[in-house]
C-alpha atoms as a PDB file:
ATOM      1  CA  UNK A   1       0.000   0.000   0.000  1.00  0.00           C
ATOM      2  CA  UNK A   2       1.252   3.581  -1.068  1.00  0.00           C
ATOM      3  CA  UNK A   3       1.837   5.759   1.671  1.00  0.00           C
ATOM      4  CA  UNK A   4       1.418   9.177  -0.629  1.00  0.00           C
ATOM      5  CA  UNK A   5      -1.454  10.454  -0.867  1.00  0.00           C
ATOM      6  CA  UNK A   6      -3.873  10.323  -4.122  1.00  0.00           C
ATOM      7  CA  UNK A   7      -5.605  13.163  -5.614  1.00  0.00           C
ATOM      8  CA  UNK A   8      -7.081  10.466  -8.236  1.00  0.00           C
ATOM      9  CA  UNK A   9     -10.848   9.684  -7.931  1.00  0.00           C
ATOM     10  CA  UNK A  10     -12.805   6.679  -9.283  1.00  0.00           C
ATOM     11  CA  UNK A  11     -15.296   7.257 -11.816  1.00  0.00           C
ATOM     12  CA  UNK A  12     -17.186   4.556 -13.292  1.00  0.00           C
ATOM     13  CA  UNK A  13     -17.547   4.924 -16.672  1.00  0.00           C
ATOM     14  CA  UNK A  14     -20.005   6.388 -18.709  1.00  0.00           C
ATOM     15  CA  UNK A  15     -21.977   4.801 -21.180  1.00  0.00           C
ATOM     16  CA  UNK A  16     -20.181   7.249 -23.932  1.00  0.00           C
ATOM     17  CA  UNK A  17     -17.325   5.750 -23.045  1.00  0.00           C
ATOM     18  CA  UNK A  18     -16.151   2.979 -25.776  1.00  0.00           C
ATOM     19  CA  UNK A  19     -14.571  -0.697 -24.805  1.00  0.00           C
ATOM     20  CA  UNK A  20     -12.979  -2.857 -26.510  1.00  0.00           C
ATOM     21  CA  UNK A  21     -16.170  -5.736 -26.634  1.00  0.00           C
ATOM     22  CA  UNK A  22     -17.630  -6.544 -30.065  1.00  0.00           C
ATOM     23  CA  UNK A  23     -20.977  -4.912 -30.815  1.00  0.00           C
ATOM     24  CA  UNK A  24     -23.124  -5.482 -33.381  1.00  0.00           C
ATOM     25  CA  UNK A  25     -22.741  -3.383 -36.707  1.00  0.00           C
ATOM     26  CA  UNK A  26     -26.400  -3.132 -37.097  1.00  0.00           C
ATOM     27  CA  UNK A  27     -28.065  -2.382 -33.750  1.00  0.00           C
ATOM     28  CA  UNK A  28     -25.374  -1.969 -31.096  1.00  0.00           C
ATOM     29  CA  UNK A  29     -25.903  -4.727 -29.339  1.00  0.00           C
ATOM     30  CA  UNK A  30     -22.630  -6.103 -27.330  1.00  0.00           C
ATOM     31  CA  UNK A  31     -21.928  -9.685 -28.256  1.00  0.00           C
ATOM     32  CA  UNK A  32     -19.424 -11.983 -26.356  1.00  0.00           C
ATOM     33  CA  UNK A  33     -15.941 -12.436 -28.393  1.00  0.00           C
ATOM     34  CA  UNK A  34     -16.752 -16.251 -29.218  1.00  0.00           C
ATOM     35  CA  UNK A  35     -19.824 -15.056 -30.650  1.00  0.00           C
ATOM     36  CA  UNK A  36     -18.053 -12.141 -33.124  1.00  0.00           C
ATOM     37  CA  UNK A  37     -15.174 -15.117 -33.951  1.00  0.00           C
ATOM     38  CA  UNK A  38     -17.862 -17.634 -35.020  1.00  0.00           C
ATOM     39  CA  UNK A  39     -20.784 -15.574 -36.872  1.00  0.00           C
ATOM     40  CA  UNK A  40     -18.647 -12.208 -37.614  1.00  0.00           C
ATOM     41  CA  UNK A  41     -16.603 -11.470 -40.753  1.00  0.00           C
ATOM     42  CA  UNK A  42     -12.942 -12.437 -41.166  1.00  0.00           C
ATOM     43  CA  UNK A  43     -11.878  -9.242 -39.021  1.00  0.00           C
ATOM     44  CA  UNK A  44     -14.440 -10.759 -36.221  1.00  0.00           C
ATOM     45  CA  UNK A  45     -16.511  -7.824 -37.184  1.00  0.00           C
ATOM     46  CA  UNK A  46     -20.119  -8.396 -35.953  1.00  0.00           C
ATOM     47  CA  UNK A  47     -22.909  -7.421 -38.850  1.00  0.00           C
ATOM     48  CA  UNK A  48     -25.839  -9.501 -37.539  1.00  0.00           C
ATOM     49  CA  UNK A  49     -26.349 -10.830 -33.740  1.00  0.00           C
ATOM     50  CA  UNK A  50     -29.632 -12.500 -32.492  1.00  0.00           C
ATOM     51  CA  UNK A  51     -31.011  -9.247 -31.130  1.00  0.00           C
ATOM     52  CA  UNK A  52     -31.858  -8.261 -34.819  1.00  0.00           C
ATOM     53  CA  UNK A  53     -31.622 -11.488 -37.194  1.00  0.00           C
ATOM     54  CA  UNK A  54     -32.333 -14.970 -36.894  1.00  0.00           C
ATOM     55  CA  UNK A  55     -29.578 -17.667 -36.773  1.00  0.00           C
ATOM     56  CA  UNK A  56     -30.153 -19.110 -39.974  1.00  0.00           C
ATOM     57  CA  UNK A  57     -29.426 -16.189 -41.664  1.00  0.00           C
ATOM     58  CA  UNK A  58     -26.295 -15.258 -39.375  1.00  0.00           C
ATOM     59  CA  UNK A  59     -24.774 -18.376 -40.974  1.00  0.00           C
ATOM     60  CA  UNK A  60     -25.041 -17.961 -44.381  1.00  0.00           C
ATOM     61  CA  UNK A  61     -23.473 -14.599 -44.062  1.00  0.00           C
ATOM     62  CA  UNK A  62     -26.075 -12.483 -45.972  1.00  0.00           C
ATOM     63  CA  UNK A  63     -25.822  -9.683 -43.517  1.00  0.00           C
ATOM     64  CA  UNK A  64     -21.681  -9.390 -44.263  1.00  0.00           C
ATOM     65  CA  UNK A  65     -20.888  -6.912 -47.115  1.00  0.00           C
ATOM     66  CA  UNK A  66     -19.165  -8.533 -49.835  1.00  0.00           C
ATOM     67  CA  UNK A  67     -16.072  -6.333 -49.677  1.00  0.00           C
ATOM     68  CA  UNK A  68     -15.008  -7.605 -46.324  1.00  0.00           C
ATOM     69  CA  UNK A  69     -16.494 -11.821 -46.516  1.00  0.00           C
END
């Protein structure tokens, strides 16, 4: 334990405040990072999650723009 003393506070963070979790391209929604590595594009990039598409058509990858499949 530091003996000096701290002007530093703790904030918690606001929700404008980014992280680093995967989100979903189309509604926001956070997704875990299993999720974006199995359903997103090849940069793990989320475009569909199952807040705003079904399953069947997260895997056949119509929601990912052809410039990044």
């Amino acid at each position: 334990m530091s003996t000096e003393p701290s002007d530093a506070k703790w904030t918690p963070m606001t929700s404008s405040q980014q992280t680093n979790t995967p989100r979903c391209v189309s509604c926001g929604n956070q997704v875990t990072r299993q999720f974006s590595r199995v359903f997103g594009d090849n940069r793990d990039v989320v475009h569909a999650c199952p807040e705003c598409s079904t399953y069947r058509e997260m895997k056949t990858s119509d929601f990912i723009p052809e410039d990044v499949r």
